[in-house]
N, C-alpha and C. Protein backbone atom coordinates (compact mmCIF):
# COMPACT_ATOMS: atom_id res chain seq x y z
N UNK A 1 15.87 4.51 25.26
CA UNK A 1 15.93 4.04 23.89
C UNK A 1 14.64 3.36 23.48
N UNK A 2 14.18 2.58 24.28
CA UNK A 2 12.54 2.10 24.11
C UNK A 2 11.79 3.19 23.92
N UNK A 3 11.83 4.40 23.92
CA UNK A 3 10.76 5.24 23.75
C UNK A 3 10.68 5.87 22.40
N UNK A 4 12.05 5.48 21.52
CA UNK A 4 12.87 5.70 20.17
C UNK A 4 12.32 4.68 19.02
N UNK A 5 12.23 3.49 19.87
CA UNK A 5 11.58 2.56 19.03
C UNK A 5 9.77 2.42 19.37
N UNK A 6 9.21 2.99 20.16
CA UNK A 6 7.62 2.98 19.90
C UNK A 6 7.50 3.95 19.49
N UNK A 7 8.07 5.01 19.00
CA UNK A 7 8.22 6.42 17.95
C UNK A 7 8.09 5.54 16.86
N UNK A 8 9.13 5.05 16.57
CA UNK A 8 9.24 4.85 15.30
C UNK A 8 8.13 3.82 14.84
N UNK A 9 7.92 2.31 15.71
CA UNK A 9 6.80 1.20 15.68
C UNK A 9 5.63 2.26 15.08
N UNK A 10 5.36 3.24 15.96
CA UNK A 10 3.79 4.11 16.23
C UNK A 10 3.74 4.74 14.77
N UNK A 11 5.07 5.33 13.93
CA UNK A 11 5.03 5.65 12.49
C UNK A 11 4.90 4.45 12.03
N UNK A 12 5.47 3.28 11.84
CA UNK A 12 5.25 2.73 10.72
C UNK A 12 3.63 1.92 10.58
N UNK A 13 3.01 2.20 11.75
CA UNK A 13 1.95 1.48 12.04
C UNK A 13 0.78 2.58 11.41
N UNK A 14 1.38 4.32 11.71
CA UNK A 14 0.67 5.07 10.45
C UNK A 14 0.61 4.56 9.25
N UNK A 15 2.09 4.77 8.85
CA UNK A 15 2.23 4.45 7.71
C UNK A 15 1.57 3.42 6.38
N UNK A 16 1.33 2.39 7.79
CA UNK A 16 0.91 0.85 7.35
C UNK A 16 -1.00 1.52 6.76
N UNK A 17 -1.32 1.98 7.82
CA UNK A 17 -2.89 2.78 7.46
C UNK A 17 -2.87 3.64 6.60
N UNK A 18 -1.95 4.48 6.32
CA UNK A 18 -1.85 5.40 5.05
C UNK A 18 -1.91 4.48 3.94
N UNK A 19 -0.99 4.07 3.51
CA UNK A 19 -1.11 2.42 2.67
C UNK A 19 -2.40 2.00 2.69
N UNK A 20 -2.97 1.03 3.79
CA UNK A 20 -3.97 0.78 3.12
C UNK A 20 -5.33 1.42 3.01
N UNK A 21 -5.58 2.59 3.86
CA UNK A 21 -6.35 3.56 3.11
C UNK A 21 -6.72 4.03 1.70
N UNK A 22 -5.37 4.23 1.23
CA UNK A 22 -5.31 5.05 -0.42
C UNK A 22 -5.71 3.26 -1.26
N UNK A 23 -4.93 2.73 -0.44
CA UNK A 23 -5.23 1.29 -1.42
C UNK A 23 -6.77 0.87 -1.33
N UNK A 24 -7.25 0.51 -0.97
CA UNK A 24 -8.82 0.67 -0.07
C UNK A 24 -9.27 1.56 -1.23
N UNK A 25 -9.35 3.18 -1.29
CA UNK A 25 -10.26 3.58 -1.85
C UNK A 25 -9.86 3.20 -3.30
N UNK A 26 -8.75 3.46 -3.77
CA UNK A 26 -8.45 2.33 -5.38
C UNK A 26 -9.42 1.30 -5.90
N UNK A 27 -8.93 -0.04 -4.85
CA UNK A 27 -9.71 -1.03 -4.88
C UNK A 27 -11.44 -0.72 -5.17
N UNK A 28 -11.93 0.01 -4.30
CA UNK A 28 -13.20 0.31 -4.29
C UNK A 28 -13.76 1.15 -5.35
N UNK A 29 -12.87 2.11 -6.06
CA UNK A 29 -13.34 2.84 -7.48
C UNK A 29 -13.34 1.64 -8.34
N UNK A 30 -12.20 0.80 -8.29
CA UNK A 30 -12.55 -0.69 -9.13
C UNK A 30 -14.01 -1.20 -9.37
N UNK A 31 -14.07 -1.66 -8.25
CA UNK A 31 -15.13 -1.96 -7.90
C UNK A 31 -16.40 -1.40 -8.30
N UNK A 32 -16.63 -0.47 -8.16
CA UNK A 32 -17.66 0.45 -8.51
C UNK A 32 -17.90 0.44 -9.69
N UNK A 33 -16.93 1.47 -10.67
CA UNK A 33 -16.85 1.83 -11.74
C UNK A 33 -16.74 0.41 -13.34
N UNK A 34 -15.89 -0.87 -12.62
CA UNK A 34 -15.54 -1.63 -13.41
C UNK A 34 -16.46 -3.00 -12.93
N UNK A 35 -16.24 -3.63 -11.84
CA UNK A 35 -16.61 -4.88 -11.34
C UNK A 35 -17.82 -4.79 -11.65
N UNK A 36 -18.32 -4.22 -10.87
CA UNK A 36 -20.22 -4.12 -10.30
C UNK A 36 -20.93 -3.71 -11.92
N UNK A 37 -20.70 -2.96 -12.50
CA UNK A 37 -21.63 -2.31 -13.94
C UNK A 37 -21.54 -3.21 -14.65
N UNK A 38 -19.95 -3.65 -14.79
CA UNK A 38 -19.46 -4.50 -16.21
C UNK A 38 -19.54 -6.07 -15.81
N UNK A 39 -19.00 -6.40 -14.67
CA UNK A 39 -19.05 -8.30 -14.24
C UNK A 39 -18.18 -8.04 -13.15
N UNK A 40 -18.72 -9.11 -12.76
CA UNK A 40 -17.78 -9.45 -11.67
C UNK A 40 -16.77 -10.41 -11.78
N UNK A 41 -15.41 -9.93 -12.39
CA UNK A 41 -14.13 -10.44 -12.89
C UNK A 41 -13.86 -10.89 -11.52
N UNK A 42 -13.46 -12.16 -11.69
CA UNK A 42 -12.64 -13.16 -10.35
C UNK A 42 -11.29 -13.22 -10.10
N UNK A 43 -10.84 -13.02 -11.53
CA UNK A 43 -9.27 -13.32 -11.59
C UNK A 43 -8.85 -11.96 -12.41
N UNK A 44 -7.41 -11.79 -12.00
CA UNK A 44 -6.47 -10.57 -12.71
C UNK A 44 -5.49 -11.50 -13.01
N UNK A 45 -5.01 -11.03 -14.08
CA UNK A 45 -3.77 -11.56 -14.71
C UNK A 45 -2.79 -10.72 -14.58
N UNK A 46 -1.88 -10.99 -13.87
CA UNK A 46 -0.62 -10.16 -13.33
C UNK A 46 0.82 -10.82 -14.29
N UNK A 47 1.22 -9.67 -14.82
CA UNK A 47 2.69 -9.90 -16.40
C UNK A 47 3.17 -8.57 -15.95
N UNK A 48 4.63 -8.95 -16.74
CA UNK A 48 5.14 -7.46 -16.81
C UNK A 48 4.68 -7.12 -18.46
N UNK A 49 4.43 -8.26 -19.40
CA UNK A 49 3.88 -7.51 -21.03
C UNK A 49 2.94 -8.74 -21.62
N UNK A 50 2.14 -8.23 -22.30
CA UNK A 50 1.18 -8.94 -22.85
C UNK A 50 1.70 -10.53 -23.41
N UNK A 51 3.13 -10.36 -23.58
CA UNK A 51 3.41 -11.78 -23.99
C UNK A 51 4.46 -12.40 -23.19
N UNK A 52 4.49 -11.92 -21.82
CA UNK A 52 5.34 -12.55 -20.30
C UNK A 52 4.63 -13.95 -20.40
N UNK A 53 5.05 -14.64 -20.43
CA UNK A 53 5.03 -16.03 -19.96
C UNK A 53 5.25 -16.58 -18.99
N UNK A 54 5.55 -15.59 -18.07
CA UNK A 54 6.01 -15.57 -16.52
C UNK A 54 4.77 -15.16 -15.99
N UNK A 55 3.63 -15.34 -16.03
CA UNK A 55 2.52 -14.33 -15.73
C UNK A 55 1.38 -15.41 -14.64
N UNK A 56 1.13 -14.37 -13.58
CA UNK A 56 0.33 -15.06 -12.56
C UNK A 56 -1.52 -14.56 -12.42
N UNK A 57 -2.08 -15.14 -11.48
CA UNK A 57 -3.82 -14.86 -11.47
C UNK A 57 -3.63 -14.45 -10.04
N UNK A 58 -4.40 -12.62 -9.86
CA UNK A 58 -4.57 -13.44 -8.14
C UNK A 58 -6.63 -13.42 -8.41
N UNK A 59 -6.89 -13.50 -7.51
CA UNK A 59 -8.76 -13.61 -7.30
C UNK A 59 -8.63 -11.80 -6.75
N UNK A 60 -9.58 -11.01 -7.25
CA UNK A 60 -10.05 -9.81 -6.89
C UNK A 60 -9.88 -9.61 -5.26
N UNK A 61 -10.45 -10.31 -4.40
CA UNK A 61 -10.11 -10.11 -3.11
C UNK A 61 -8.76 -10.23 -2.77
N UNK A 62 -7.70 -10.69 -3.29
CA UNK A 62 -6.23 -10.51 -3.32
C UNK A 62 -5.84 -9.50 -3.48
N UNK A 63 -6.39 -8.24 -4.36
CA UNK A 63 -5.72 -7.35 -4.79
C UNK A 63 -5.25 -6.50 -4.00
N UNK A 64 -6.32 -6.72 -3.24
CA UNK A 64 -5.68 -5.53 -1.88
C UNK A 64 -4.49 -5.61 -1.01
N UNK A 65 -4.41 -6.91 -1.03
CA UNK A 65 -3.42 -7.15 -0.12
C UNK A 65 -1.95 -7.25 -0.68
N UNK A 66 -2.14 -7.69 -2.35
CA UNK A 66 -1.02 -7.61 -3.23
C UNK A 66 -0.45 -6.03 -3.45
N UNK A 67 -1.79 -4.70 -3.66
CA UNK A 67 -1.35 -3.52 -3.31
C UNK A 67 -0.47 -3.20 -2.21
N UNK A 68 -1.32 -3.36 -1.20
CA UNK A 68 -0.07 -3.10 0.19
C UNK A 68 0.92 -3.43 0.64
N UNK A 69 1.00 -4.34 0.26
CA UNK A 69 2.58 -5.33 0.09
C UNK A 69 3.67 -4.65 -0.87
N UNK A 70 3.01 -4.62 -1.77
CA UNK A 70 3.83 -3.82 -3.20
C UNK A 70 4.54 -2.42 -2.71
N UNK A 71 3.62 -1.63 -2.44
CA UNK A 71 3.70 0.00 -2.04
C UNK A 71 4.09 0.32 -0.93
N UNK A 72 4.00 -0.73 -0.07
CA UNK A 72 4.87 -0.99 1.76
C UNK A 72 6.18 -1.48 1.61
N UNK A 73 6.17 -2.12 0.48
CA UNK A 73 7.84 -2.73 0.40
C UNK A 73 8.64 -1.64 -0.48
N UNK A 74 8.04 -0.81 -1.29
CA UNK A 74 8.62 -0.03 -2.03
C UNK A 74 8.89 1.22 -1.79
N UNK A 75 8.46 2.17 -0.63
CA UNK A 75 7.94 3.22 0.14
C UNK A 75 7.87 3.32 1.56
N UNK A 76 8.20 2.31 2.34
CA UNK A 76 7.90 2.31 3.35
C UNK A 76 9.12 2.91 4.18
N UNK A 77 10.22 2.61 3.84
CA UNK A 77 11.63 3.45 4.30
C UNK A 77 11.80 4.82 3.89
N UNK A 78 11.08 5.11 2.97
CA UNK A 78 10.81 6.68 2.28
C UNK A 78 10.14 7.79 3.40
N UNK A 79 9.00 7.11 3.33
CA UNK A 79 7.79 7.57 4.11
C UNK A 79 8.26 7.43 5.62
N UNK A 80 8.83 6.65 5.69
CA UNK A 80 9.18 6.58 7.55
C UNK A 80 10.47 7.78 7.88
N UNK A 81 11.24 7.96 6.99
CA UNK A 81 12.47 8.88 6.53
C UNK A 81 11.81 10.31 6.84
N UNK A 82 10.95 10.29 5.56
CA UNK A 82 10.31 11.66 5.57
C UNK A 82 9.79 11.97 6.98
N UNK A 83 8.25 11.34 7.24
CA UNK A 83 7.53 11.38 8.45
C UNK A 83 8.29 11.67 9.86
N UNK A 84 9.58 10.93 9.92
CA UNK A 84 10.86 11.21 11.30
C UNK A 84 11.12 12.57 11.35
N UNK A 85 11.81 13.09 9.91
CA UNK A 85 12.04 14.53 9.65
C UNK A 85 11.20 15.13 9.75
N UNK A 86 9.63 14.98 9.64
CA UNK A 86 8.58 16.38 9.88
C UNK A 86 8.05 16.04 11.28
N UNK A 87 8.38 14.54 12.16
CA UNK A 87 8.19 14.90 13.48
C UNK A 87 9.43 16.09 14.60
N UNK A 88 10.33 15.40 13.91
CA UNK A 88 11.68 15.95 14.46
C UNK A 88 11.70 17.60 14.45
N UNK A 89 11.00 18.33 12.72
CA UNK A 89 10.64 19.87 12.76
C UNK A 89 9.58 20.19 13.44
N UNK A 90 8.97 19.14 13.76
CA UNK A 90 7.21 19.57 14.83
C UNK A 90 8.14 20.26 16.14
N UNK A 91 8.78 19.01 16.51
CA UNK A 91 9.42 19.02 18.08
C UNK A 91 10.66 20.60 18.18
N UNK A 92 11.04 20.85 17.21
CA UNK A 92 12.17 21.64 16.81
C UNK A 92 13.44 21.15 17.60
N UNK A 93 14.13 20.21 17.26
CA UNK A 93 14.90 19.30 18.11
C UNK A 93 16.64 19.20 16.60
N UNK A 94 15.81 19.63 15.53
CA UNK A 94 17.08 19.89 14.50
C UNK A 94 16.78 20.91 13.96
């Protein structure tokens, strides 16, 4: 059964790099295209609508980590679901 759970550990630890890969290059078109030409913005203002009053700042170097968090908590049982099922058709075991 230990060999069931470093299967699965060994996906989500993909998974975790898939995440922050795609997030990574995001961040970095930011960067590029917006930060660096236009200013170097410190703070984001995070709302769900222009007049949320519920609304937070993180600092630019946050963002990344607020991405992966977001898209790991929202996807991460998806992606581990899926990924099981296309190891399981690799192995031909179903």
């Amino acid at each position: 059964m230990t060999s069931t759970n470093a299967i699965e550990k060994a996906l989500q630890q993909k998974i975790a790099e898939e995440i922050r890969t795609e997030v990574k290059a995001f961040v970095n078109t930011i960067e590029q295209k917006f930060r660096t030409p236009y200013n170097d913005c410190s703070f984001y203002d995070i709302a769900r609508t222009h007049s949320d009053d519920r609304n937070f700042s993180i600092q630019f170097h946050q963002l990344e980590d607020l991405l992966c968090r977001m898209l790991h908590s929202g996807h991460e049982d998806a992606m581990l679901k899926k990924k099981s099922q296309e190891l399981l058709n690799k192995l031909e075991l179903i």
